[in-house]
PDB file of N, CA and C in Angstrom:
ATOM      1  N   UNK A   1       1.497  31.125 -39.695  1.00  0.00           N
ATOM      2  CA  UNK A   1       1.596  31.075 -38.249  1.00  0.00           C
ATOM      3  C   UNK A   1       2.876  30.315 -37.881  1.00  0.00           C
ATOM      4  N   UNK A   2       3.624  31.366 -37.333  1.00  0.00           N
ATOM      5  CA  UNK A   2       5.107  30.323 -36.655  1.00  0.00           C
ATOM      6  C   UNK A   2       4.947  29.344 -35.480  1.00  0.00           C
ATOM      7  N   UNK A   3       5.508  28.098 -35.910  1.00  0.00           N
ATOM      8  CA  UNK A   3       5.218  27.241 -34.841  1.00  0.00           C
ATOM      9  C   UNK A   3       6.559  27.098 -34.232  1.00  0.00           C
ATOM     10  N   UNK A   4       6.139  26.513 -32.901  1.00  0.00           N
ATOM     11  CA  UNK A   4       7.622  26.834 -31.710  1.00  0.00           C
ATOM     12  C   UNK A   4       7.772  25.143 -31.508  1.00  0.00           C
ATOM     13  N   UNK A   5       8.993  24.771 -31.362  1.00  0.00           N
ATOM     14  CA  UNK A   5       9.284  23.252 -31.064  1.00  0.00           C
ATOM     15  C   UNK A   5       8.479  22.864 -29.824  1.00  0.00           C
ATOM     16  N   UNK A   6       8.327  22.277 -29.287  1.00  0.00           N
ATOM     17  CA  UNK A   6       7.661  21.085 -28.033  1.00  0.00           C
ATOM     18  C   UNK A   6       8.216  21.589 -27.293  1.00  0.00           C
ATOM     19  N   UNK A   7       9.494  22.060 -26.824  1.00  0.00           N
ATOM     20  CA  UNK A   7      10.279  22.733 -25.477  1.00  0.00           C
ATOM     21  C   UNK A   7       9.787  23.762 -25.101  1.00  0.00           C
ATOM     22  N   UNK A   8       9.726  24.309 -26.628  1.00  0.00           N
ATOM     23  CA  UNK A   8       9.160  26.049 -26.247  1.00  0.00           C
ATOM     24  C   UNK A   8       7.962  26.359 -25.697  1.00  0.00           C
ATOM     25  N   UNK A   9       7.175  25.503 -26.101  1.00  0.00           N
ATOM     26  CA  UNK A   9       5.469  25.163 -26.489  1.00  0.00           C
ATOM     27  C   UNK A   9       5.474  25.054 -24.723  1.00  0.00           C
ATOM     28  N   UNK A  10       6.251  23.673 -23.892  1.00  0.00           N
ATOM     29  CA  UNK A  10       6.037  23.581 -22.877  1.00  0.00           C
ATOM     30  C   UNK A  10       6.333  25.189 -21.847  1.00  0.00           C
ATOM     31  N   UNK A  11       7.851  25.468 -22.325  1.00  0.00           N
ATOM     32  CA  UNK A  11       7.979  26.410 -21.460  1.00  0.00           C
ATOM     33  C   UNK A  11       7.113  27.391 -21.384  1.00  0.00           C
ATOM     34  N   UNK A  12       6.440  28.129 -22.884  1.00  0.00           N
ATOM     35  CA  UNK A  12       5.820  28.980 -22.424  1.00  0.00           C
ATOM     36  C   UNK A  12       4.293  28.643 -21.797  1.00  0.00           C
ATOM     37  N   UNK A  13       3.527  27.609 -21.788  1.00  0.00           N
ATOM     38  CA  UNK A  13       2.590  26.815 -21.156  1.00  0.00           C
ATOM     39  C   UNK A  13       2.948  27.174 -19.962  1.00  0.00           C
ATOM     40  N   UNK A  14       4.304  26.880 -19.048  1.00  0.00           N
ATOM     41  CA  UNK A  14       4.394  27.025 -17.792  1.00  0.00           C
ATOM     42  C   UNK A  14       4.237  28.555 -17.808  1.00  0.00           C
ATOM     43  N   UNK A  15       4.776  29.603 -17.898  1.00  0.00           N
ATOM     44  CA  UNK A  15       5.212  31.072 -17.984  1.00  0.00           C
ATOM     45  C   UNK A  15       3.731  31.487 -18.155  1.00  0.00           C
ATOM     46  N   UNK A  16       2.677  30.770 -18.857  1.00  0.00           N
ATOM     47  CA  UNK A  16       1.250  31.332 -19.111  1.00  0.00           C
ATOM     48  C   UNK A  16       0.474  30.401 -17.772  1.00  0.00           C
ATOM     49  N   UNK A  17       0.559  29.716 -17.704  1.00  0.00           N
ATOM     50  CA  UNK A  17      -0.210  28.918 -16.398  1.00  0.00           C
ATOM     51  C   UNK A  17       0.007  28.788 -14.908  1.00  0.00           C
ATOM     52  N   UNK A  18       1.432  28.789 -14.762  1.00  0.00           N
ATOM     53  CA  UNK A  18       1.818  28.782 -13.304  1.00  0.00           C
ATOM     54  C   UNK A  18       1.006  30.112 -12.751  1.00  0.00           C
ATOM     55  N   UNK A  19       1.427  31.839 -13.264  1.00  0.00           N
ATOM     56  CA  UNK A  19       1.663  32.681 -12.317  1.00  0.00           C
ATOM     57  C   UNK A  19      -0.156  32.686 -11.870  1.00  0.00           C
ATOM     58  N   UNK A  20      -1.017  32.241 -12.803  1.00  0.00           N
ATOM     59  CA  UNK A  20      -2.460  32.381 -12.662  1.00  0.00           C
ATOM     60  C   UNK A  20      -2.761  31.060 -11.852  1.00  0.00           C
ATOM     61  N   UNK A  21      -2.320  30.165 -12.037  1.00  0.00           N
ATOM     62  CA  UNK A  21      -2.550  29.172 -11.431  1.00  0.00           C
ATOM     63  C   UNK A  21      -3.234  29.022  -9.525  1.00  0.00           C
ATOM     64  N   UNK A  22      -3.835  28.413  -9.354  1.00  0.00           N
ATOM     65  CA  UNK A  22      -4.743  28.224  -8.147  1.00  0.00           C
ATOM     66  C   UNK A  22      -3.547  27.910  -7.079  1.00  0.00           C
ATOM     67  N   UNK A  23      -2.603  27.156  -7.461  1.00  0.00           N
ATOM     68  CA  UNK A  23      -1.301  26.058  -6.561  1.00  0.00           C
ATOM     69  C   UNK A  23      -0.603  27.670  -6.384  1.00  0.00           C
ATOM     70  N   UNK A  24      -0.673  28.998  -6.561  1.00  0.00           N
ATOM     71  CA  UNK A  24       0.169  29.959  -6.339  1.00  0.00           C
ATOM     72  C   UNK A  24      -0.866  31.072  -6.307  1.00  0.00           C
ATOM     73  N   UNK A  25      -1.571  31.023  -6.131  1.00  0.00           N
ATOM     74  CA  UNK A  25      -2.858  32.143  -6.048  1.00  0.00           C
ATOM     75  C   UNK A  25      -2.663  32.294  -4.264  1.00  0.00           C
ATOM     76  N   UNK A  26      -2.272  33.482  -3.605  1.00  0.00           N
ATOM     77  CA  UNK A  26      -1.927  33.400  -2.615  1.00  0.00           C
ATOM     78  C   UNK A  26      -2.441  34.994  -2.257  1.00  0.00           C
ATOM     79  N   UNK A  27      -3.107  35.316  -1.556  1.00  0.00           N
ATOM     80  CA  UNK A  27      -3.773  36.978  -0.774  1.00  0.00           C
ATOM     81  C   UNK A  27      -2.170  37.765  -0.455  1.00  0.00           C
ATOM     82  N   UNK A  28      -2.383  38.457   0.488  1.00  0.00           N
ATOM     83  CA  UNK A  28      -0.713  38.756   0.365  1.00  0.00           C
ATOM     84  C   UNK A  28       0.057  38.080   1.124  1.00  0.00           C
ATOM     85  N   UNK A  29       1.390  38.035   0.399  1.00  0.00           N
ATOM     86  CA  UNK A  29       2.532  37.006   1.143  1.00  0.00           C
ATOM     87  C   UNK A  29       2.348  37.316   2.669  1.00  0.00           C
ATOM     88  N   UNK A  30       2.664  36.536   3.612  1.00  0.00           N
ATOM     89  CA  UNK A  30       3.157  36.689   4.685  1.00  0.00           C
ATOM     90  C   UNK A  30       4.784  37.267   4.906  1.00  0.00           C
ATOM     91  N   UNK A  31       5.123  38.009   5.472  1.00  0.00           N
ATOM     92  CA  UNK A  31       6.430  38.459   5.682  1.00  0.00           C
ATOM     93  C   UNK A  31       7.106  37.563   6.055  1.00  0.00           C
ATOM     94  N   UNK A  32       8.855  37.613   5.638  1.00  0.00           N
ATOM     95  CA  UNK A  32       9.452  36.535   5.935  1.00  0.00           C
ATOM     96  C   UNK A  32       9.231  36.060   6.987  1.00  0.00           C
ATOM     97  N   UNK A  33       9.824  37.017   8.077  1.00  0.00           N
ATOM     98  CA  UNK A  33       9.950  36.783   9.373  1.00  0.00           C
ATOM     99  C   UNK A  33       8.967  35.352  10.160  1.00  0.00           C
ATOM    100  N   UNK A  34       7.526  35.811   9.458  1.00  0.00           N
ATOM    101  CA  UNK A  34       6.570  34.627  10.038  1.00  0.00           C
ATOM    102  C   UNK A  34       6.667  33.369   9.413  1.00  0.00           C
ATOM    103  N   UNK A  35       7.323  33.830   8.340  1.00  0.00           N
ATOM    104  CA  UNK A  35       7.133  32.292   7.816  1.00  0.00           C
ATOM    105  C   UNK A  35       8.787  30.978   7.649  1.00  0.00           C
ATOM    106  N   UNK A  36      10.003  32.244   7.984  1.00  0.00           N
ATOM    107  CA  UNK A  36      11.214  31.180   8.222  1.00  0.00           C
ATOM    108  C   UNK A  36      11.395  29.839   8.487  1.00  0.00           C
ATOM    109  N   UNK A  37      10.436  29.790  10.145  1.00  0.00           N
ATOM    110  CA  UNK A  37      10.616  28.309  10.316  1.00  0.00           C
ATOM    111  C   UNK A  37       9.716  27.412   9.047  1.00  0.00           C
ATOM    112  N   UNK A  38       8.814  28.166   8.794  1.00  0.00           N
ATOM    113  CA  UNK A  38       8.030  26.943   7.924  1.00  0.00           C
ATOM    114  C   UNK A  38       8.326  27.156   6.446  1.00  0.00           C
ATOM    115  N   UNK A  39       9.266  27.612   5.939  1.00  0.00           N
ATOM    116  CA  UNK A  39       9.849  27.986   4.237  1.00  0.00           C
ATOM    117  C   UNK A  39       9.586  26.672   3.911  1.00  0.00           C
ATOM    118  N   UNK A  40      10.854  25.771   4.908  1.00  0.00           N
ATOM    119  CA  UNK A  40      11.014  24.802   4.079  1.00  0.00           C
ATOM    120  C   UNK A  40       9.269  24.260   3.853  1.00  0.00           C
ATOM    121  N   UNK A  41       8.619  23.799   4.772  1.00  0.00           N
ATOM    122  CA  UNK A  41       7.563  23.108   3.947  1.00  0.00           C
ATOM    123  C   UNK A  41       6.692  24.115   3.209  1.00  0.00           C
ATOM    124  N   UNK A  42       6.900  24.810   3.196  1.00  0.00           N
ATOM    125  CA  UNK A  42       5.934  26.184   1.914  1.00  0.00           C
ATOM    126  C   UNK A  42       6.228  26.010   0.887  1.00  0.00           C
ATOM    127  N   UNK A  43       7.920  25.580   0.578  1.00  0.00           N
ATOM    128  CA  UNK A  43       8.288  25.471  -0.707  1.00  0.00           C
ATOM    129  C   UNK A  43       8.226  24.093  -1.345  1.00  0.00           C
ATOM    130  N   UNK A  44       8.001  23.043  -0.268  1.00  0.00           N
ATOM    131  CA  UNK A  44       7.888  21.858  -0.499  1.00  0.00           C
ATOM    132  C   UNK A  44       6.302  21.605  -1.203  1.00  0.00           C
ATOM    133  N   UNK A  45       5.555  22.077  -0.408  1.00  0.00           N
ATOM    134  CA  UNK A  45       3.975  22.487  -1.305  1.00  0.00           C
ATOM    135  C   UNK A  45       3.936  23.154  -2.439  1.00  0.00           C
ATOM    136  N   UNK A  46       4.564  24.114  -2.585  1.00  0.00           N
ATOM    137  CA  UNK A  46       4.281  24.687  -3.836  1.00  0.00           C
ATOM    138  C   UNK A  46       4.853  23.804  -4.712  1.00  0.00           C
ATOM    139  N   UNK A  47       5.935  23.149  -4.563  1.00  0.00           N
ATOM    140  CA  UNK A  47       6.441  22.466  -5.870  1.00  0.00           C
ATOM    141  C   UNK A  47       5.729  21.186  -6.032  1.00  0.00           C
ATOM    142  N   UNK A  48       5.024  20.738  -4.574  1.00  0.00           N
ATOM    143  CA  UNK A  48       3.831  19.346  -4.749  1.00  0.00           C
ATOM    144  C   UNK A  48       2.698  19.749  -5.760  1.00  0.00           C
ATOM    145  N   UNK A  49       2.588  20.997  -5.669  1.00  0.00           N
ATOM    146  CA  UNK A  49       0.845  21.886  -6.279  1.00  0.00           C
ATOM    147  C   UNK A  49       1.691  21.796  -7.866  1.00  0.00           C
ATOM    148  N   UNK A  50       2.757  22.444  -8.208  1.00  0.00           N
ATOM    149  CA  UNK A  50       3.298  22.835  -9.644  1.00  0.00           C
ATOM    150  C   UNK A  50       3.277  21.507 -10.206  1.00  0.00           C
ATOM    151  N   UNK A  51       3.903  20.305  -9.650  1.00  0.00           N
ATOM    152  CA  UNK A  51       4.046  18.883  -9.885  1.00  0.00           C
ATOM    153  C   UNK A  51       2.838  17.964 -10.692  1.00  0.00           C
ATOM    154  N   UNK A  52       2.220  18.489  -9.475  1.00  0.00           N
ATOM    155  CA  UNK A  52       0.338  17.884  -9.602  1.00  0.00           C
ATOM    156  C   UNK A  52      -0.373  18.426 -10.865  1.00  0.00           C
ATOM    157  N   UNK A  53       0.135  20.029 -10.854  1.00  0.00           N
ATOM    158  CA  UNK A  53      -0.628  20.856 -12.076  1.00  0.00           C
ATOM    159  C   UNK A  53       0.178  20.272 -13.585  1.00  0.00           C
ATOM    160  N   UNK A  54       1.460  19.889 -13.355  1.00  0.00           N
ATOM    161  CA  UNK A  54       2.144  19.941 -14.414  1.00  0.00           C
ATOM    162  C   UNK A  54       1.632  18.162 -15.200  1.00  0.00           C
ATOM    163  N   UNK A  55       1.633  17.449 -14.454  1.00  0.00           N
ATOM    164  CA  UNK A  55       0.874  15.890 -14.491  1.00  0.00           C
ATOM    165  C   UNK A  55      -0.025  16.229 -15.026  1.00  0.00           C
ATOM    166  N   UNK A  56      -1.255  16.690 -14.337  1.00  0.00           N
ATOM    167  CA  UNK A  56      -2.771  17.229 -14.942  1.00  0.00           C
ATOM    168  C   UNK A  56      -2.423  17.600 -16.571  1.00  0.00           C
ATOM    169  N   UNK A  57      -1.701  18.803 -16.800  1.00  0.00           N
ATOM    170  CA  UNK A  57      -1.656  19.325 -17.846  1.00  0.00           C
ATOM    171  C   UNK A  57      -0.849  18.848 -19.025  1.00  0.00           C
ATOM    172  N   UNK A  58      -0.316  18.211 -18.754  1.00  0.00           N
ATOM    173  CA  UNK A  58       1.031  17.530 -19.704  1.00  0.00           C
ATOM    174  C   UNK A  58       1.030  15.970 -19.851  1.00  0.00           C
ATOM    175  N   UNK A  59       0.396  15.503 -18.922  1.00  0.00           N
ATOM    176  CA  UNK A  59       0.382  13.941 -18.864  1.00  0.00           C
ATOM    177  C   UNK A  59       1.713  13.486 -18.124  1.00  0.00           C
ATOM    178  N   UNK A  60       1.678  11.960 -18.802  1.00  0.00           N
ATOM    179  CA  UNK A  60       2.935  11.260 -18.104  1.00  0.00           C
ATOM    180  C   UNK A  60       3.484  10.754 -19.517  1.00  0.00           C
ATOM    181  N   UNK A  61       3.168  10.629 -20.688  1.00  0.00           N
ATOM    182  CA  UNK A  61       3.369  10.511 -22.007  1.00  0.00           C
ATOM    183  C   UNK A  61       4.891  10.505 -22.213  1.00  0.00           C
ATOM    184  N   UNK A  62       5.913  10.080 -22.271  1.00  0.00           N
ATOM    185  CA  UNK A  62       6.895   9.518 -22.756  1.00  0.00           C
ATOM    186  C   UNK A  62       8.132  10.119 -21.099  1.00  0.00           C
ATOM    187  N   UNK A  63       7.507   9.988 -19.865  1.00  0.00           N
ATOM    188  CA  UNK A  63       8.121  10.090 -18.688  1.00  0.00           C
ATOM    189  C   UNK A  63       7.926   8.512 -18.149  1.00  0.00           C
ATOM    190  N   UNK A  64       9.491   8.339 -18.283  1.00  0.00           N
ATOM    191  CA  UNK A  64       9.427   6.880 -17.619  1.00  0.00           C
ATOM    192  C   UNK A  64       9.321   6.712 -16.340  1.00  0.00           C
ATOM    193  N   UNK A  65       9.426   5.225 -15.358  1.00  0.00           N
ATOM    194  CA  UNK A  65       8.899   5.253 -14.621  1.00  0.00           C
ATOM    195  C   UNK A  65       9.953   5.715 -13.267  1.00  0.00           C
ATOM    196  N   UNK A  66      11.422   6.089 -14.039  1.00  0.00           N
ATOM    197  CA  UNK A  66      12.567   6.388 -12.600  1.00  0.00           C
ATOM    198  C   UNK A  66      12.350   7.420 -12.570  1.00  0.00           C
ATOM    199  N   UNK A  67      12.013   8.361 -13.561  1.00  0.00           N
ATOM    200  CA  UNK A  67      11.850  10.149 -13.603  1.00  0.00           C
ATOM    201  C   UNK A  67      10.391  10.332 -12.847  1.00  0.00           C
ATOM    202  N   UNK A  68       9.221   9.607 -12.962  1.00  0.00           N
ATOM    203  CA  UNK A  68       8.042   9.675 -12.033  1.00  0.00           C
ATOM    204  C   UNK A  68       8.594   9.362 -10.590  1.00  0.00           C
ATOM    205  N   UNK A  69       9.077   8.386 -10.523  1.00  0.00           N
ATOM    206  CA  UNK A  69       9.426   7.702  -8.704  1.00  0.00           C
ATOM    207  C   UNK A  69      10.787   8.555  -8.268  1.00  0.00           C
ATOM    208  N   UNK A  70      11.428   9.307  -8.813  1.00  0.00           N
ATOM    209  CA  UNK A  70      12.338  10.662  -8.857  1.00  0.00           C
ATOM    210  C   UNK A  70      12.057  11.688  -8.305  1.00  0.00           C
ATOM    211  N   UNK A  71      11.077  12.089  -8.689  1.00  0.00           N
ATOM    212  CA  UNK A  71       9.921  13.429  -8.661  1.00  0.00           C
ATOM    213  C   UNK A  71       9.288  13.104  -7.133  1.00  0.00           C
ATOM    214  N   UNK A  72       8.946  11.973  -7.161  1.00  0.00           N
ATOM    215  CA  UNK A  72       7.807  11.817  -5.799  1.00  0.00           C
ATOM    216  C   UNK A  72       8.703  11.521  -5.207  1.00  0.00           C
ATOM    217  N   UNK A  73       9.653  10.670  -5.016  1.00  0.00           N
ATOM    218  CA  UNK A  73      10.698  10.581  -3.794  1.00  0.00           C
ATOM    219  C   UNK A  73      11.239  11.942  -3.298  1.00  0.00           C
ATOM    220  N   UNK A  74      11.274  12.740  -4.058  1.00  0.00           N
ATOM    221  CA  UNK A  74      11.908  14.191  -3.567  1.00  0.00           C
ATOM    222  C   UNK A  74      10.609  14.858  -2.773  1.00  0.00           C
ATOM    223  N   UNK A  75       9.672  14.396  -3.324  1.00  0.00           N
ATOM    224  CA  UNK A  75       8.376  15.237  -2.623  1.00  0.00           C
ATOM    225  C   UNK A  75       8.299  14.327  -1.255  1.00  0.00           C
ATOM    226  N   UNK A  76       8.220  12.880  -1.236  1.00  0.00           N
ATOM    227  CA  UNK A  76       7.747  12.491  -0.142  1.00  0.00           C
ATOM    228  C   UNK A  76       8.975  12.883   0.872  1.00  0.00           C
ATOM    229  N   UNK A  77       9.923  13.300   0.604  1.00  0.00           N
ATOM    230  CA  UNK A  77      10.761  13.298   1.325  1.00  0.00           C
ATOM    231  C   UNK A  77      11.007  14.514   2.055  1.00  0.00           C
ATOM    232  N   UNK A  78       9.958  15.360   1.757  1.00  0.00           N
ATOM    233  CA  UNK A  78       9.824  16.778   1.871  1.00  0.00           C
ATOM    234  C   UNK A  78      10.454  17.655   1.486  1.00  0.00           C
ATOM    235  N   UNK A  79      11.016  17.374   0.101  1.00  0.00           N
ATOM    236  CA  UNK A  79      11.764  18.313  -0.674  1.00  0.00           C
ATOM    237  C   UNK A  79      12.801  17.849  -0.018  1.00  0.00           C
ATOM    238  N   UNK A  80      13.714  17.323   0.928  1.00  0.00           N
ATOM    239  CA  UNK A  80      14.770  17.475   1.450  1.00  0.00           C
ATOM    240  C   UNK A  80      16.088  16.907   0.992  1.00  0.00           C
ATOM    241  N   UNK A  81      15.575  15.622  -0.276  1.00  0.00           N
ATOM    242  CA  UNK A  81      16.458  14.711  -0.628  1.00  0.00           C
ATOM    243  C   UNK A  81      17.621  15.109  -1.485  1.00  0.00           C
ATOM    244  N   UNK A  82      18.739  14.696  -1.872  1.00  0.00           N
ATOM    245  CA  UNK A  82      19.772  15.482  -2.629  1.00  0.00           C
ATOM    246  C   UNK A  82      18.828  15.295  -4.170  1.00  0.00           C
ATOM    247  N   UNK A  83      19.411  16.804  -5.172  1.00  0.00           N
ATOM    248  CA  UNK A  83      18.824  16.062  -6.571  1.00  0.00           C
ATOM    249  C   UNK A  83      19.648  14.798  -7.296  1.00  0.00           C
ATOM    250  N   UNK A  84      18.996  14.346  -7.404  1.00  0.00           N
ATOM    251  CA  UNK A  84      19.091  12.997  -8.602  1.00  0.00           C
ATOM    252  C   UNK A  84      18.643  12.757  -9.401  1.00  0.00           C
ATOM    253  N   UNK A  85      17.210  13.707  -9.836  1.00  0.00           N
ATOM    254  CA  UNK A  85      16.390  13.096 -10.977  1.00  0.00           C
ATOM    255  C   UNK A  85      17.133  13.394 -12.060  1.00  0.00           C
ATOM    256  N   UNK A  86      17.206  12.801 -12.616  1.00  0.00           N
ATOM    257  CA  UNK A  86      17.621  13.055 -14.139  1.00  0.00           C
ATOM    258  C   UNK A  86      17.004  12.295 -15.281  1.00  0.00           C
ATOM    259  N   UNK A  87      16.484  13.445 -15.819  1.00  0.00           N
ATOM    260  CA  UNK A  87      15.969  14.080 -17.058  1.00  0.00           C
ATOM    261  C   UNK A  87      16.742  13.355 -18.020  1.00  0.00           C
ATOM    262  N   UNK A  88      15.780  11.831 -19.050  1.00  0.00           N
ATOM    263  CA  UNK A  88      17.020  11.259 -19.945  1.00  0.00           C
ATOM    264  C   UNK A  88      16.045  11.507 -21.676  1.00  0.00           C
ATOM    265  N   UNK A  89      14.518  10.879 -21.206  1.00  0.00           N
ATOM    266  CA  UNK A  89      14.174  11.471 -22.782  1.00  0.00           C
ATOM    267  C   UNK A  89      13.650  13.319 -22.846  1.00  0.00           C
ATOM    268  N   UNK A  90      13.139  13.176 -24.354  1.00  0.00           N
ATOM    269  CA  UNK A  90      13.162  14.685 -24.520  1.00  0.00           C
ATOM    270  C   UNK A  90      11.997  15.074 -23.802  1.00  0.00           C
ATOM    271  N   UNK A  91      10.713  14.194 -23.505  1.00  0.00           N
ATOM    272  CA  UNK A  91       9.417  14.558 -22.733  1.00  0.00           C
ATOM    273  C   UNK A  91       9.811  14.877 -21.337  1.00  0.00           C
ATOM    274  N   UNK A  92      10.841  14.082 -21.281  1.00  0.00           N
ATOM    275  CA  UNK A  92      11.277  14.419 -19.340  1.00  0.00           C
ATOM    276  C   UNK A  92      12.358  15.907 -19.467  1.00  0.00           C
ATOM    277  N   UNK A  93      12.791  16.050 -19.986  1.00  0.00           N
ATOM    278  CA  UNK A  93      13.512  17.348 -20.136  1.00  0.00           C
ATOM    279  C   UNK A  93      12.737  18.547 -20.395  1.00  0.00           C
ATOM    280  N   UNK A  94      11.356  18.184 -20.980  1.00  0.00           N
ATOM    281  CA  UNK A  94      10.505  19.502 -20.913  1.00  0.00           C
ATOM    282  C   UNK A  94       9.832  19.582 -19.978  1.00  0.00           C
ATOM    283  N   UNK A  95       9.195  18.659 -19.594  1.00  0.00           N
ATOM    284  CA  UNK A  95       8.987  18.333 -18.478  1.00  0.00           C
ATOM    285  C   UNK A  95       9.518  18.744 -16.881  1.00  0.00           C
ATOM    286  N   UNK A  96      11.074  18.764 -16.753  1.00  0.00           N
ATOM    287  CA  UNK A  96      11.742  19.060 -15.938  1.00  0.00           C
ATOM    288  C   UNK A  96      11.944  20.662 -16.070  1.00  0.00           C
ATOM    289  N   UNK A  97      12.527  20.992 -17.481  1.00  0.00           N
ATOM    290  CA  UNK A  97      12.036  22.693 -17.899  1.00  0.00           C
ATOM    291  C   UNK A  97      11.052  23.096 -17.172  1.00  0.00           C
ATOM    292  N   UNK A  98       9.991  22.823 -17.759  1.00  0.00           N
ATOM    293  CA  UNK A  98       8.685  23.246 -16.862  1.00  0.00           C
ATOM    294  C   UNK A  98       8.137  23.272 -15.506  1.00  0.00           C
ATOM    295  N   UNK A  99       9.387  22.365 -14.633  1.00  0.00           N
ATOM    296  CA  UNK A  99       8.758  22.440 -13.421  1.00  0.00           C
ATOM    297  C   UNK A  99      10.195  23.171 -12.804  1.00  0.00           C
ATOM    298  N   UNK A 100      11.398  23.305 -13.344  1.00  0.00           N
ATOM    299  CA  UNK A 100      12.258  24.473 -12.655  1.00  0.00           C
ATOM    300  C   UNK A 100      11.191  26.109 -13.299  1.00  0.00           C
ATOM    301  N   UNK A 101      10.532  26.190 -14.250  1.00  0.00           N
ATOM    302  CA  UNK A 101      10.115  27.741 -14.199  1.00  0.00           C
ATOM    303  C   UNK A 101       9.390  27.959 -13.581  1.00  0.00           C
ATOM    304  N   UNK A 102       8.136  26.725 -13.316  1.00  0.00           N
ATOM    305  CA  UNK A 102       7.325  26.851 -11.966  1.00  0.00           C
ATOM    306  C   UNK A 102       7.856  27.123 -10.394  1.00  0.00           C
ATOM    307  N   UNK A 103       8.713  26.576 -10.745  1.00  0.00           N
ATOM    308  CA  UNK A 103       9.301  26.857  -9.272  1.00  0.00           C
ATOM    309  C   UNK A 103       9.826  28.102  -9.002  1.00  0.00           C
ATOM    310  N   UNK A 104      10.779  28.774 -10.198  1.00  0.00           N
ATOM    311  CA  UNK A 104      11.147  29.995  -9.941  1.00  0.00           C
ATOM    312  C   UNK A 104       9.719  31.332 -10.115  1.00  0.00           C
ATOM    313  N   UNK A 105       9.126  30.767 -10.431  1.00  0.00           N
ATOM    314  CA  UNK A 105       7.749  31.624 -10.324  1.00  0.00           C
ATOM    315  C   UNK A 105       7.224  31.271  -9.187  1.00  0.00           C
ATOM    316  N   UNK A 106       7.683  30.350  -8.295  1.00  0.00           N
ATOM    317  CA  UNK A 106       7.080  30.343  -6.873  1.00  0.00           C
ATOM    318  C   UNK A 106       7.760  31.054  -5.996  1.00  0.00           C
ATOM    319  N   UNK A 107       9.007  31.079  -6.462  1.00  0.00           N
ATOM    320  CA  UNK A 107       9.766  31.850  -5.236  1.00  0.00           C
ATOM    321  C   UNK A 107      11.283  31.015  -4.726  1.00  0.00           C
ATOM    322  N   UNK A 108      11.635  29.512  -5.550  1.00  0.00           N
ATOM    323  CA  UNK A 108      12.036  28.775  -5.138  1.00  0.00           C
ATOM    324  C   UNK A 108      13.545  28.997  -5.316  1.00  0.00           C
ATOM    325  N   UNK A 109      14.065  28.943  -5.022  1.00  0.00           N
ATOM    326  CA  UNK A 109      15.898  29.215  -5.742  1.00  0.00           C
ATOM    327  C   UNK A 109      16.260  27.911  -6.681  1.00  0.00           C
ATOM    328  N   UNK A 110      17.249  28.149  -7.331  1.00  0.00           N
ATOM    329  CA  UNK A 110      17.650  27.593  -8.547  1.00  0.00           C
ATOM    330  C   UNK A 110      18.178  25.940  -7.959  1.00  0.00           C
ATOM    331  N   UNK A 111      19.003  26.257  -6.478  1.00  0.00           N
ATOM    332  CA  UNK A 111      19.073  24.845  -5.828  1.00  0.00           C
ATOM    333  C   UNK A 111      18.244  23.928  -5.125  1.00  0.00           C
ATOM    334  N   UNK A 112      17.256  24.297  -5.206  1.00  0.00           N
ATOM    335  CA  UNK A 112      15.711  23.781  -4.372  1.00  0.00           C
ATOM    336  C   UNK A 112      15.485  22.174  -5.992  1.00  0.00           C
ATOM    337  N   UNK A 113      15.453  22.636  -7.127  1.00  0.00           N
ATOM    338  CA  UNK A 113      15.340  21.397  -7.840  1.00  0.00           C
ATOM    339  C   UNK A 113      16.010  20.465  -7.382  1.00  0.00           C
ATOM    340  N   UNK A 114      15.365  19.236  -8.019  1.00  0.00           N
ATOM    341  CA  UNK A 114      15.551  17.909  -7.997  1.00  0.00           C
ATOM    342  C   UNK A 114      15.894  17.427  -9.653  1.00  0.00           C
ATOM    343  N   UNK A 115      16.875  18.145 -10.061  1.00  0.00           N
ATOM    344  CA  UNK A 115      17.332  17.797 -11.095  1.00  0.00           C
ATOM    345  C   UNK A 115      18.655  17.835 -11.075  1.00  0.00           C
ATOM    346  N   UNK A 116      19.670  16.181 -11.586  1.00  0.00           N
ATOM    347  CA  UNK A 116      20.625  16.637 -11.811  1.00  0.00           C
ATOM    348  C   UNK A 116      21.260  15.126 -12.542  1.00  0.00           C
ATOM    349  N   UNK A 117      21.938  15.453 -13.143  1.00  0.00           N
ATOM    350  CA  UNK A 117      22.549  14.003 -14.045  1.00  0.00           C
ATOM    351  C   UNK A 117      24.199  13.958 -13.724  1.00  0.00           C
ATOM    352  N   UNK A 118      24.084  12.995 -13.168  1.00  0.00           N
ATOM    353  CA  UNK A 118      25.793  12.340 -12.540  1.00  0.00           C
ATOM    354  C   UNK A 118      26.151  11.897 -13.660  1.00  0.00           C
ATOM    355  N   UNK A 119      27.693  12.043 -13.743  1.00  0.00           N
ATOM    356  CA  UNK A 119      28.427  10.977 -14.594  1.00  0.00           C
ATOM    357  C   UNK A 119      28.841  10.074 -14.068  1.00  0.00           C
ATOM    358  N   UNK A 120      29.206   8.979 -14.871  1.00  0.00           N
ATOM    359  CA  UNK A 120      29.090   7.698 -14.201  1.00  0.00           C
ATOM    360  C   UNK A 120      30.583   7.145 -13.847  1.00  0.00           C
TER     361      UNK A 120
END
């Protein structure tokens, strides 16, 4: 039996759990049109629900405590804040993997994350 590294393992975890997942289980979309003004907080929920699911399922196990208060500052902020989190051990990088594929399985665009590592 071929085994897949910890990255892979996570990503495909997300790719098997998000699209079934309850946080995206949705009757049929609403058309854009109705929902424009309120995107932004639609997308701000879904990535609170992927967040929540991804915690539940993965733990907090080698995510320190600026990459947790990272994550929720972008949420409390209603998604609106510039990205900054950055992803420094390898648990937070799968971690962060896993919650950009959730997101693009929500519908989210590639600039909606809260991931990004400045040089100094």
């Amino acid at each position: 039996m071929a085994m897949f590294p910890a990255s892979a393992a996570l990503i495909l975890g997300a790719l098997v759990f998000y699209p079934a997942s309850a946080a995206f289980a949705q009757t049929e979309p609403a058309p854009p049109s109705q929902i424009t003004g309120a995107w932004p907080q639609v997308k701000c929920e879904r990535w609170r629900s992927a967040y929540d699911e991804a915690l539940k399922r993965f733990g907090r196990k080698g995510l320190g405590q600026e990459f947790i208060a990272g994550n929720e500052a972008f949420i409390s902020s209603g998604c609106q804040s510039p990205p900054d989190v950055c992803p420094r051990s390898a648990e937070e990088l799968n971690f962060a993997n896993v919650m950009v594929m959730a997101g693009m399985n929500a519908g989210l665009a590639s600039t909606f994350m809260p991931y990004a590592c400045r040089k100094s």
